[in-house]
Protein backbone atom coordinates (compact mmCIF):
# COMPACT_ATOMS: atom_id res chain seq x y z
CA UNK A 1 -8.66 -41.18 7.60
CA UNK A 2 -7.07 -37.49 8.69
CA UNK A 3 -9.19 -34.97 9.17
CA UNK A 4 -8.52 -31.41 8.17
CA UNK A 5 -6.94 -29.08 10.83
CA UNK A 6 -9.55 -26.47 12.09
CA UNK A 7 -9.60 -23.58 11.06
CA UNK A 8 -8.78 -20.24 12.93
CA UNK A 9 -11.27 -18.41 13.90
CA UNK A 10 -10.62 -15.71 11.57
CA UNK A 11 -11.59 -18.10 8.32
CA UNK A 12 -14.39 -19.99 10.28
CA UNK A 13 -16.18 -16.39 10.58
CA UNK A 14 -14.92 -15.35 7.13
CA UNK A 15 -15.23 -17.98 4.74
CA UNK A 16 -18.97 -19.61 5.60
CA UNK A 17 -20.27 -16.42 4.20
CA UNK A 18 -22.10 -16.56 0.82
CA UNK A 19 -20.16 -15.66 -2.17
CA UNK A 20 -21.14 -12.44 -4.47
CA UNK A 21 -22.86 -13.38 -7.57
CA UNK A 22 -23.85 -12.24 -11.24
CA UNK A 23 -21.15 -12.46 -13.71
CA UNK A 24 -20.89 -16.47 -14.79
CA UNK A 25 -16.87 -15.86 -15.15
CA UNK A 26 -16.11 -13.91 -12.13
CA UNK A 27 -18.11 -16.36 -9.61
CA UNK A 28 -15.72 -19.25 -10.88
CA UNK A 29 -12.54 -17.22 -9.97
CA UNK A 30 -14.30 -16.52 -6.57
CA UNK A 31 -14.92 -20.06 -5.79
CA UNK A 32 -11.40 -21.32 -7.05
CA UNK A 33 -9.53 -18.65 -4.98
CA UNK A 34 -12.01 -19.50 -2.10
CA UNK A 35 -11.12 -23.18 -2.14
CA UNK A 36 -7.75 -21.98 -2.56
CA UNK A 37 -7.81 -20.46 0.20
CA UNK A 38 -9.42 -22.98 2.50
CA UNK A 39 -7.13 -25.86 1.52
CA UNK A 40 -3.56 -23.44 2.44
CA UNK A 41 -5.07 -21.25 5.13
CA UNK A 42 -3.42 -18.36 6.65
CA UNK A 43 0.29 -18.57 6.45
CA UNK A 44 3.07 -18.88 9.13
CA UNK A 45 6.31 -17.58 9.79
CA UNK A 46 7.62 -20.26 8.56
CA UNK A 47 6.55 -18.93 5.05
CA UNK A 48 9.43 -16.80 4.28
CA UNK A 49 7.48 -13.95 2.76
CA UNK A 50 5.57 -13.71 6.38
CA UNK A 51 8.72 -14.69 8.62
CA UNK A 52 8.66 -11.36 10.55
CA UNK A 53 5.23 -11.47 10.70
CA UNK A 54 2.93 -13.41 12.77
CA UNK A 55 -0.98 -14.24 12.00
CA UNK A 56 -1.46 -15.69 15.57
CA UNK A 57 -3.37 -13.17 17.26
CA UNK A 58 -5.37 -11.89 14.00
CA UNK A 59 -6.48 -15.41 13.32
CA UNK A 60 -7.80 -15.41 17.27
CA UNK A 61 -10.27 -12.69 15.74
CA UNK A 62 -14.09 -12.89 14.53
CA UNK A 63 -15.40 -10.72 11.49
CA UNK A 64 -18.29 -10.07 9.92
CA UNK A 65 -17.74 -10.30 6.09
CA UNK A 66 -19.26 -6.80 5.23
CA UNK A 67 -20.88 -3.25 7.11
CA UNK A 68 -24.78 -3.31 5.92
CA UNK A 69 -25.00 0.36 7.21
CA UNK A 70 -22.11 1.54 5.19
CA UNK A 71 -24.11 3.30 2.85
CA UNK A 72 -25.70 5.38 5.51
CA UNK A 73 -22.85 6.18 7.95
CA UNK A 74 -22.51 9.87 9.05
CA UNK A 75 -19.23 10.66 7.84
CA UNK A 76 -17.36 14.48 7.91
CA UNK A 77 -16.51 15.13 4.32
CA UNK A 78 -13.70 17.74 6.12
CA UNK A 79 -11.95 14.93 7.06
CA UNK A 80 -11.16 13.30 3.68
CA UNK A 81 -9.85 16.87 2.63
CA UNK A 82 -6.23 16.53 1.56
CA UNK A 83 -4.35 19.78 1.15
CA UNK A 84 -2.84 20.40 -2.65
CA UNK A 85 -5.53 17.54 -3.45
CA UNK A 86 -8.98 19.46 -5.17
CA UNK A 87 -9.40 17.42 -7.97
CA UNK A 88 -12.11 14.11 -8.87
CA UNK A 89 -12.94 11.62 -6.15
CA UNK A 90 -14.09 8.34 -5.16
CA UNK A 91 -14.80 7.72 -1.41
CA UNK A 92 -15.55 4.18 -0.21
CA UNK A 93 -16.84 3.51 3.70
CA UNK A 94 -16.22 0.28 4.76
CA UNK A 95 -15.78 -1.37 1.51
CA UNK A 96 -18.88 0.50 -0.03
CA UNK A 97 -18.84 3.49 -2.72
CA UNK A 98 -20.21 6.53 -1.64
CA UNK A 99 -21.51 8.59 -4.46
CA UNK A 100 -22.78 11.38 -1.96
CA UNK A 101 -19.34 11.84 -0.55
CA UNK A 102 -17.48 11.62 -3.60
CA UNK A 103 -16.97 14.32 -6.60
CA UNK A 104 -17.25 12.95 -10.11
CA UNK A 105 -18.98 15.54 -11.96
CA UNK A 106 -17.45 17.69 -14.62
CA UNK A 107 -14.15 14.96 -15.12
CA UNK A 108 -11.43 15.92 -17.67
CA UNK A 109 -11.47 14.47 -20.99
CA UNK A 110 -9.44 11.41 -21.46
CA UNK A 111 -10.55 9.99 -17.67
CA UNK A 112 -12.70 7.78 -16.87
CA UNK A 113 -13.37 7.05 -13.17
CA UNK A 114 -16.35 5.34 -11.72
CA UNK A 115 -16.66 2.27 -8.96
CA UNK A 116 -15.50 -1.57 -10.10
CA UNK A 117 -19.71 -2.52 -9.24
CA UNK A 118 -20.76 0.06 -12.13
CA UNK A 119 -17.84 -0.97 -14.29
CA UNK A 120 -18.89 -4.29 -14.40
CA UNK A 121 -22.66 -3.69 -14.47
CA UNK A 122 -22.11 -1.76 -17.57
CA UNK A 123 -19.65 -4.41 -19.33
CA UNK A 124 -17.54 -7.19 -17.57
CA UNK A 125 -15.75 -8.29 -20.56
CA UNK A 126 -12.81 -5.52 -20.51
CA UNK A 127 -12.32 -6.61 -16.69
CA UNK A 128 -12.06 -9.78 -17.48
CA UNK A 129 -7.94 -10.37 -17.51
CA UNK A 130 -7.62 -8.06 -14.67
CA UNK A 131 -9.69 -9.79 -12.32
CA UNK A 132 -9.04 -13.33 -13.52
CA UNK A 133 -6.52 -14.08 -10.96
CA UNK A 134 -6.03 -17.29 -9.22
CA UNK A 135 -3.98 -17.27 -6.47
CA UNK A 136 -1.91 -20.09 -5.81
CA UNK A 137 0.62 -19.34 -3.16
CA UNK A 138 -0.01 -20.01 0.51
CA UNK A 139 1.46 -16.33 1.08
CA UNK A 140 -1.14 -15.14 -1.28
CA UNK A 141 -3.91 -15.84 1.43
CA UNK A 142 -5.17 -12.47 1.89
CA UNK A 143 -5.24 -11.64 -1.85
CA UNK A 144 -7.40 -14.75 -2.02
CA UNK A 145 -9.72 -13.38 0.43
CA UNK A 146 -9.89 -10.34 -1.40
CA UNK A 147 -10.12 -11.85 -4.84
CA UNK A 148 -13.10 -14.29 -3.38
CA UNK A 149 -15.24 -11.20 -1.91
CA UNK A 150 -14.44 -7.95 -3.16
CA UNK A 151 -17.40 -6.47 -4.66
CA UNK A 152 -16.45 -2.72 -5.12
CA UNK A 153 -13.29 -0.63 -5.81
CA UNK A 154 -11.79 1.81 -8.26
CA UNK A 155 -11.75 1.30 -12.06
CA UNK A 156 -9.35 4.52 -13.74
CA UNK A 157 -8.70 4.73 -16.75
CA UNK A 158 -6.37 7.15 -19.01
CA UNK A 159 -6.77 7.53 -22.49
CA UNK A 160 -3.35 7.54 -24.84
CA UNK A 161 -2.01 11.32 -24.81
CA UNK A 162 -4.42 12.38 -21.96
CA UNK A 163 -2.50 14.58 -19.34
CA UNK A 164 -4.81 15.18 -16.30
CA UNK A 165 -3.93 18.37 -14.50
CA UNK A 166 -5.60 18.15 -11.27
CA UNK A 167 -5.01 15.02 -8.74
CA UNK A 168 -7.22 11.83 -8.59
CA UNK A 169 -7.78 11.28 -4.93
CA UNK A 170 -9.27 7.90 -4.00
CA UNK A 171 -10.28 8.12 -0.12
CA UNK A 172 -10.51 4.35 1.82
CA UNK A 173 -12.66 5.14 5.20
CA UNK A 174 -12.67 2.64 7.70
CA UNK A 175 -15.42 4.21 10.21
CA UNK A 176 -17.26 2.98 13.72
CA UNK A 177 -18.27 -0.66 13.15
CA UNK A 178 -16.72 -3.12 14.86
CA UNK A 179 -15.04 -6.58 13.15
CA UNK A 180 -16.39 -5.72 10.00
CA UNK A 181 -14.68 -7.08 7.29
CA UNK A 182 -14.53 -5.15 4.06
CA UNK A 183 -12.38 -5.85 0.50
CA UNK A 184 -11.92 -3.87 -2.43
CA UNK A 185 -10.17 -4.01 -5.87
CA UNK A 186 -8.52 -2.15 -7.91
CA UNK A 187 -7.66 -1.58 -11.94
CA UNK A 188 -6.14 1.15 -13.08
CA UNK A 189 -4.71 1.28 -16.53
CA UNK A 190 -2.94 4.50 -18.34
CA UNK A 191 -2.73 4.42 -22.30
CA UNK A 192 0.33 4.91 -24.10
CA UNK A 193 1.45 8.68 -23.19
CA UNK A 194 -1.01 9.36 -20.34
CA UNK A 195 -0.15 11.62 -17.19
CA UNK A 196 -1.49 11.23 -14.09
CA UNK A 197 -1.24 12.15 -10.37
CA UNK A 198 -2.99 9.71 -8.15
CA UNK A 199 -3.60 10.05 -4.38
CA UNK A 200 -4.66 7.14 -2.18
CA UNK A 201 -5.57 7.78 1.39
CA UNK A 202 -6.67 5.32 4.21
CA UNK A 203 -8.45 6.98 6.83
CA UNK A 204 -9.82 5.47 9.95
CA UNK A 205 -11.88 7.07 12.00
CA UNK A 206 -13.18 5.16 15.52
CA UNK A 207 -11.04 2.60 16.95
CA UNK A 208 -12.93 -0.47 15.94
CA UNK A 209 -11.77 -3.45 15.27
CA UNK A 210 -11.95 -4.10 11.27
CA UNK A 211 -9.73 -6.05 8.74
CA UNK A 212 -9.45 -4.30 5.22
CA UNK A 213 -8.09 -5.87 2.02
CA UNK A 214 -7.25 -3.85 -0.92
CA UNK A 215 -5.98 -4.88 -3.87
CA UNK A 216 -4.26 -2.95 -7.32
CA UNK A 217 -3.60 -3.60 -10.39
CA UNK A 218 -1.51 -0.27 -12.27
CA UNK A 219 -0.73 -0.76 -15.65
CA UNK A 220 1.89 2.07 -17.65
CA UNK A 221 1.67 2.20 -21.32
CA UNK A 222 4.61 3.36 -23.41
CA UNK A 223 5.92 6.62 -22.21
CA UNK A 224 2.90 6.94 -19.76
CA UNK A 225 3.98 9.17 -16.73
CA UNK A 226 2.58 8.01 -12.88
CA UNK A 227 2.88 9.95 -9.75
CA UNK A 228 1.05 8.41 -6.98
CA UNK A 229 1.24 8.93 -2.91
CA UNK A 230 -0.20 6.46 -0.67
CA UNK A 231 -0.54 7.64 2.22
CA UNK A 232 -2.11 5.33 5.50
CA UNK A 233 -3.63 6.30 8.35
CA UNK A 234 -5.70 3.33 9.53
CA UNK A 235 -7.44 3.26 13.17
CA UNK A 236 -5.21 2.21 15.90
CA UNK A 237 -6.44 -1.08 16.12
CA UNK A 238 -6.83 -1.97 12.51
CA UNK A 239 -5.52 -4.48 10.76
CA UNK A 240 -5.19 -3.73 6.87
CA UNK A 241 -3.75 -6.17 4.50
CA UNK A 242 -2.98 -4.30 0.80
CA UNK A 243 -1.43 -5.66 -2.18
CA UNK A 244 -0.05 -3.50 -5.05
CA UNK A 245 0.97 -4.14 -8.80
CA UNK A 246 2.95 -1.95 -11.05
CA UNK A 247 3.10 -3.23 -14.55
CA UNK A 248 5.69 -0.42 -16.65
CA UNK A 249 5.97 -0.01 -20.69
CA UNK A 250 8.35 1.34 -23.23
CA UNK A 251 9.29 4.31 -21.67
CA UNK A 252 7.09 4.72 -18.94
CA UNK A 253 7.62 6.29 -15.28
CA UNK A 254 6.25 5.72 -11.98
CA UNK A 255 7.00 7.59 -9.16
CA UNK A 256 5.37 5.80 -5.65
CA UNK A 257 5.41 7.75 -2.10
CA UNK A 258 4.22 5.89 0.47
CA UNK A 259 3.83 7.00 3.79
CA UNK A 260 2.45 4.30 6.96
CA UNK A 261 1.43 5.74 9.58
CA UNK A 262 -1.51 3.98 11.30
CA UNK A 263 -3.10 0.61 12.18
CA UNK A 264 -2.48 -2.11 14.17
CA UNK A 265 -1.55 -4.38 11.93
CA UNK A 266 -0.68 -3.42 8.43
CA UNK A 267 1.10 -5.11 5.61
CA UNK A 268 1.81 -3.71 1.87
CA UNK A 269 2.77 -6.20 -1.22
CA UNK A 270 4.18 -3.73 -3.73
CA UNK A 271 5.32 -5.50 -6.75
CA UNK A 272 6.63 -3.95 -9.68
CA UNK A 273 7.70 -5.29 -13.55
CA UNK A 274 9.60 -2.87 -15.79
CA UNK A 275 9.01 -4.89 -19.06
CA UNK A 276 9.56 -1.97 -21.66
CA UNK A 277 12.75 -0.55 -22.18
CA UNK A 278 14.17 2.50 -20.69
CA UNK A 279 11.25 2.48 -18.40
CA UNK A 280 12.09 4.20 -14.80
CA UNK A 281 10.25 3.45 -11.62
CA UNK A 282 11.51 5.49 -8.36
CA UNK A 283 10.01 4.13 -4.45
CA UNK A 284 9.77 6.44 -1.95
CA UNK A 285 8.68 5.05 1.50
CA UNK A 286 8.42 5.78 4.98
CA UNK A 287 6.84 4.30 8.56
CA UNK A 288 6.52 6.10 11.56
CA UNK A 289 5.13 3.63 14.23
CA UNK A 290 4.70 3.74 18.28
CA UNK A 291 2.82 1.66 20.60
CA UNK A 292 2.84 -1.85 19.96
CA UNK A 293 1.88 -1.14 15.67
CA UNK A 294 3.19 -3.69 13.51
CA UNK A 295 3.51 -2.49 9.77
CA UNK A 296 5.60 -4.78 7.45
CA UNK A 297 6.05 -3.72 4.00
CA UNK A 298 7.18 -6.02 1.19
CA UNK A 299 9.32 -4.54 -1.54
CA UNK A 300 9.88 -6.37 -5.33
CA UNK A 301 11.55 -5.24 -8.41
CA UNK A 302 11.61 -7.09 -11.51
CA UNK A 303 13.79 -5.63 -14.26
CA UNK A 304 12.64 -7.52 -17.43
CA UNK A 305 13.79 -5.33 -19.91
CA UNK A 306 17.03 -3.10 -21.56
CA UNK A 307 18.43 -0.29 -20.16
CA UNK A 308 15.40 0.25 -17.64
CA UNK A 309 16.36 1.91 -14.12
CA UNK A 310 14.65 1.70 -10.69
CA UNK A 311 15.69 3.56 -7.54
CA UNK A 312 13.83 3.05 -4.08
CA UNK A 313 14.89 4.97 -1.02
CA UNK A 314 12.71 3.92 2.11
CA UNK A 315 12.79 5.09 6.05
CA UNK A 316 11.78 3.72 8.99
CA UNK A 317 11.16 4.91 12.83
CA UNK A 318 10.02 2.59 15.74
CA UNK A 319 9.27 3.90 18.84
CA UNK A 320 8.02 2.51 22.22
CA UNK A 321 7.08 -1.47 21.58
CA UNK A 322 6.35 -0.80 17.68
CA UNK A 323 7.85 -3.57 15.24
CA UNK A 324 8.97 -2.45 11.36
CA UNK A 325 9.38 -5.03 9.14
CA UNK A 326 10.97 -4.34 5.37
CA UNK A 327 11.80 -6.55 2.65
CA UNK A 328 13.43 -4.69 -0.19
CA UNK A 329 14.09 -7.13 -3.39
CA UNK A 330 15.67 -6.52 -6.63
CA UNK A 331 15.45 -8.59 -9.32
CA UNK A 332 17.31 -8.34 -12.79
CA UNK A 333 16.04 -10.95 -15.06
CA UNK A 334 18.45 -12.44 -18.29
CA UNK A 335 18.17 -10.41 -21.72
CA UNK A 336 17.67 -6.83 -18.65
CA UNK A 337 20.90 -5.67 -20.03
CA UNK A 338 22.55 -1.95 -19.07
CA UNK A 339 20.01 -2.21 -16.18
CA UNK A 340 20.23 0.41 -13.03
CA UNK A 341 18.98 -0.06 -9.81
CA UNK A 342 19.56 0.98 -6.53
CA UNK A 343 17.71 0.63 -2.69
CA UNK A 344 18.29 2.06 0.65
CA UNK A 345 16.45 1.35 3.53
CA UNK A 346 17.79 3.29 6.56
CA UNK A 347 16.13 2.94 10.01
CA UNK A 348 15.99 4.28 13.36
CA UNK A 349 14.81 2.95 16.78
CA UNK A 350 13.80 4.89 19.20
CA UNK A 351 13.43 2.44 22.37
CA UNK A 352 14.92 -0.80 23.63
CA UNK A 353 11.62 -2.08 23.56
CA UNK A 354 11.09 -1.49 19.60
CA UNK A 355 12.47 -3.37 16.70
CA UNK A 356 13.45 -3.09 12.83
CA UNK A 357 13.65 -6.11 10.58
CA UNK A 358 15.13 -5.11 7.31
CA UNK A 359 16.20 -8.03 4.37
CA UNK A 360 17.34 -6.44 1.32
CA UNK A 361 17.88 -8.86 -1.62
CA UNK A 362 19.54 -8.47 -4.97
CA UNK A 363 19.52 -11.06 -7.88
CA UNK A 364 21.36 -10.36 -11.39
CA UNK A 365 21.15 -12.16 -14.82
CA UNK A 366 21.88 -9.63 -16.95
CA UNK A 367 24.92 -8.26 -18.77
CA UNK A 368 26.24 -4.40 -17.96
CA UNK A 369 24.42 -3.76 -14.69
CA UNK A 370 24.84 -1.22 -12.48
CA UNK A 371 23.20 -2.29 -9.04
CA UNK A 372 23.52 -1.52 -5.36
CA UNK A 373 21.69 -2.25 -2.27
CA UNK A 374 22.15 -0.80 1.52
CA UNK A 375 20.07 -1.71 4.79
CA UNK A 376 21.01 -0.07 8.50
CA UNK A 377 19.61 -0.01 11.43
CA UNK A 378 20.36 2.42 14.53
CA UNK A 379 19.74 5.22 16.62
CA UNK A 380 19.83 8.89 16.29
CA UNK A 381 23.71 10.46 15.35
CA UNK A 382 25.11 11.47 19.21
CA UNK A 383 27.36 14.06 17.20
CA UNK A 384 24.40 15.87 15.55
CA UNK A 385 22.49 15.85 18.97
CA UNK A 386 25.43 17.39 21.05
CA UNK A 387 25.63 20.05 17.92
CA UNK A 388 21.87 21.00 18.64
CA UNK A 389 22.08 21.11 22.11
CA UNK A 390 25.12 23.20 22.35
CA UNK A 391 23.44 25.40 20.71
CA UNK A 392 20.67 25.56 23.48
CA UNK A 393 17.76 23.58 22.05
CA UNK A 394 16.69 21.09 24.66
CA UNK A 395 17.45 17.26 23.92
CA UNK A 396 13.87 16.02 23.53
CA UNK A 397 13.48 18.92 21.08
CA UNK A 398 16.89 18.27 19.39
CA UNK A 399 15.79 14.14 18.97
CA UNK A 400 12.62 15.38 17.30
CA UNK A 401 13.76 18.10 14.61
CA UNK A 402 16.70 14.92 13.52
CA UNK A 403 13.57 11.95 13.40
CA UNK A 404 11.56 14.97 11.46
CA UNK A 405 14.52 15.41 9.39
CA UNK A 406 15.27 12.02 8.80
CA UNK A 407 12.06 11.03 7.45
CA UNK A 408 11.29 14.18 5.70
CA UNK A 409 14.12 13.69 3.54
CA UNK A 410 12.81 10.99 1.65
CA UNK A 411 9.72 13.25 0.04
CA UNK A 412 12.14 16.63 -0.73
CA UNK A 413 11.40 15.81 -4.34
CA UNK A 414 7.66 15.43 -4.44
CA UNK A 415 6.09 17.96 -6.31
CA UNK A 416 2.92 18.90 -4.42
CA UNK A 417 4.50 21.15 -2.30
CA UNK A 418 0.96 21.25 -0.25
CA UNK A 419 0.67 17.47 0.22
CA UNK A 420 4.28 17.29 0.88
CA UNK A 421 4.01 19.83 3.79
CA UNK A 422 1.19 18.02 5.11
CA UNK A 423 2.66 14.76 5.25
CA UNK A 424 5.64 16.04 6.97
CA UNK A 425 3.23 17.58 10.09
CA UNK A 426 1.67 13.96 10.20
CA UNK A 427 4.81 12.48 10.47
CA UNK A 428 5.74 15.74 13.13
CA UNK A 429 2.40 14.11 15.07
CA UNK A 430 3.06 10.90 14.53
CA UNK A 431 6.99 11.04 16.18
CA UNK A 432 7.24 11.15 20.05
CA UNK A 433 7.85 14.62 21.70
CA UNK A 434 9.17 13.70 24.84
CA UNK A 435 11.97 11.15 23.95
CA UNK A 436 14.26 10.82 27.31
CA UNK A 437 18.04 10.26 27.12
């Protein structure tokens, strides 16, 4: 008789932990993603979807599925302050909503905001399709995790014709305690001719050692309008595992920033259907990493429907013994006809020692497409160096305004000129000062 293969220490701490209970429906998709989970275990790089990306030295590590003093932690509201970003709030520590940190009085008509935990306290039933998911695949294993323990997380909602004026900013803190694990979902839904401008940060604060799971559902009715920056600055040795889904209507656009700057180890699912026509959903990305941070981000486009258009432009920079990793896929499905899409994914290396994986993938079905896709990967432009320095600016000075340059280029178009300049004195931070020749 074979016996099962033990499991890594990661899912023997994780997965002997009881399961959250109260609503009949949700505890059976708990327990089938669980067991789901435990029969395909954490995947490979032989997995093609994780080939750049190796679970060895996570799976080594111990959790603890949850922080029980997260609702008490002494955290500095200054630091979830985002400049350009004053509007409603929602601040979760650890996995757990903090109503004293966050600001939710006095919220615009035609949004609704409060934590998943409330939402489904007051009435499961609308939830119920949104958080039905059973995971299948064995690269799914994290979203598993997630969809097994998450007990907390953001429910938004826009009603049809609502245009909210200020910024939604939903803060993610991972703070002080070590190997906690922490999960939280995400369902956000905008009604047929909604605006909104949506800011997610992760923040970690400490160094500890934690593994956080988020997952998002985003859902664009017809002609709804999205902006939305994600922006990630988890603590250095971090590992965060996010998944995000972008459902588009008749009409609809979404714009996505996405800036990674932190963690250890970091990976980001972003999946996107445009299923109404002339729907329009523009990427923006960038990753500045140094040290040895691993951030891998995994990019899919599904054009389901007419004369729809999608146009991602992502940057990366990898300095010291930092590893990039970016999968940029394109899919136009049959009946997509007089589709448009285009990606670029242009990065730089800064050291021997770091490295850039980039796979960019384009499939067509459809009749009347216009479609391109570009990947490169190399170092700074010797001919725009010698310009700078012949004009007396010293060459580690000279390597950092053309890294600046190059990743500030991808955000020229975002419209909060505040945020924007903030971001770009991160990234400023984030790049090294004293490159050598």
């Amino acid at each position: 008789m074979s016996q099962q293969p033990a499991r890594p220490p990661l899912l023997e701490s994780l997965l002997d932990a009881p399961l959250p209970q109260g609503v009949a429906w949700l505890d059976a998709v708990r327990r089938e993603n669980l067991d789901a989970l435990s029969a395909t275990g954490l995947p490979d790089t032989r997995n093609e979807a994780w080939k750049y990306t190796a679970l060895r030295a996570l799976g080594q590590r111990r959790f603890v599925q949850g922080d029980a003093q997260a609702s008490t932690r002494d955290i500095d509201a200054a630091a979830l302050s985002l400049p350009g970003v004053v509007g409603p709030r929602l601040v979760f520590v650890n996995g757990v909503f903090r109503e004293d940190l966050s600001q939710l009085d006095g919220l615009p008509d035609g949004l609704e905001v409060l934590p998943l935990s409330r939402a489904l306290a007051q009435d499961d039933e609308p939830l119920r399709f949104a958080l039905g998911h059973r995971y299948r695949e064995a690269a799914d294993a994290f979203a598993q995790l997630n969809a097994a323990y998450a007990q907390d997380g953001v429910v938004l909602r826009v009603a049809a014709g609502a245009v909210i004026e200020q910024p939604v900013h939903l803060s993610f803190i991972g703070a002080v305690a070590e190997h906690a694990a922490w999960h939280l979902r995400h369902v956000i839904a905008l009604g047929d001719g909604a605006e909104l401008s949506l800011v997610e940060h992760h923040l970690g604060l400490g160094d500890a050692q934690q593994l956080g799971t988020s997952v998002a559902d985003i859902v664009l009715g017809e002609r709804a309008r999205l902006d939305m920056t994600l922006l990630q600055q988890a603590a250095t040795d971090a590992s965060l595992i996010r998944r995000t889904s972008v459902q588009l209507g008749v009409a609809a656009h979404a714009t996505l920033n996405v800036v990674e700057l932190g963690g250890a180890l970091v990976r980001h699912d972003l999946h996107a259907v445009i299923k109404g026509d002339h729907a329009r959903l523009d990427t923006r990305g960038v990753f500045a990493l140094r040290g040895r941070q691993h951030v891998d981000t995994q990019l899919s486009i599904r054009h389901d429907a007419l004369n729809s258009a999608s146009e991602s432009i992502w940057r990366g920079v990898a300095d010291e013994r930092s590893r990039g990793v970016f999968r940029g896929a394109i899919l136009v499905a049959e009946g997509a006809d007089g589709s448009d899409a285009s990606l670029s994914n242009k990065n730089l290396l800064l050291s021997s020692q770091a490295e850039i994986d980039t796979k960019p993938e384009l499939e067509i079905y459809a009749d009347e497409v216009k479609a391109a896709h570009g990947a490169t990967v190399g170092q700074l432009d010797e001919r725009s160096l010698f310009y700078l320095r012949s004009r007396g600016i010293p060459l580690a000075e000279a390597r950092s305004l053309l890294t600046a340059a190059f990743c500030r280029a991808v955000f020229a178009s975002m419209p909060n000129e505040a945020l924007r300049d903030h971001i770009s004195q991160l990234l400023l931070l984030q790049l090294p000062v004293d490159q050598v020749a």
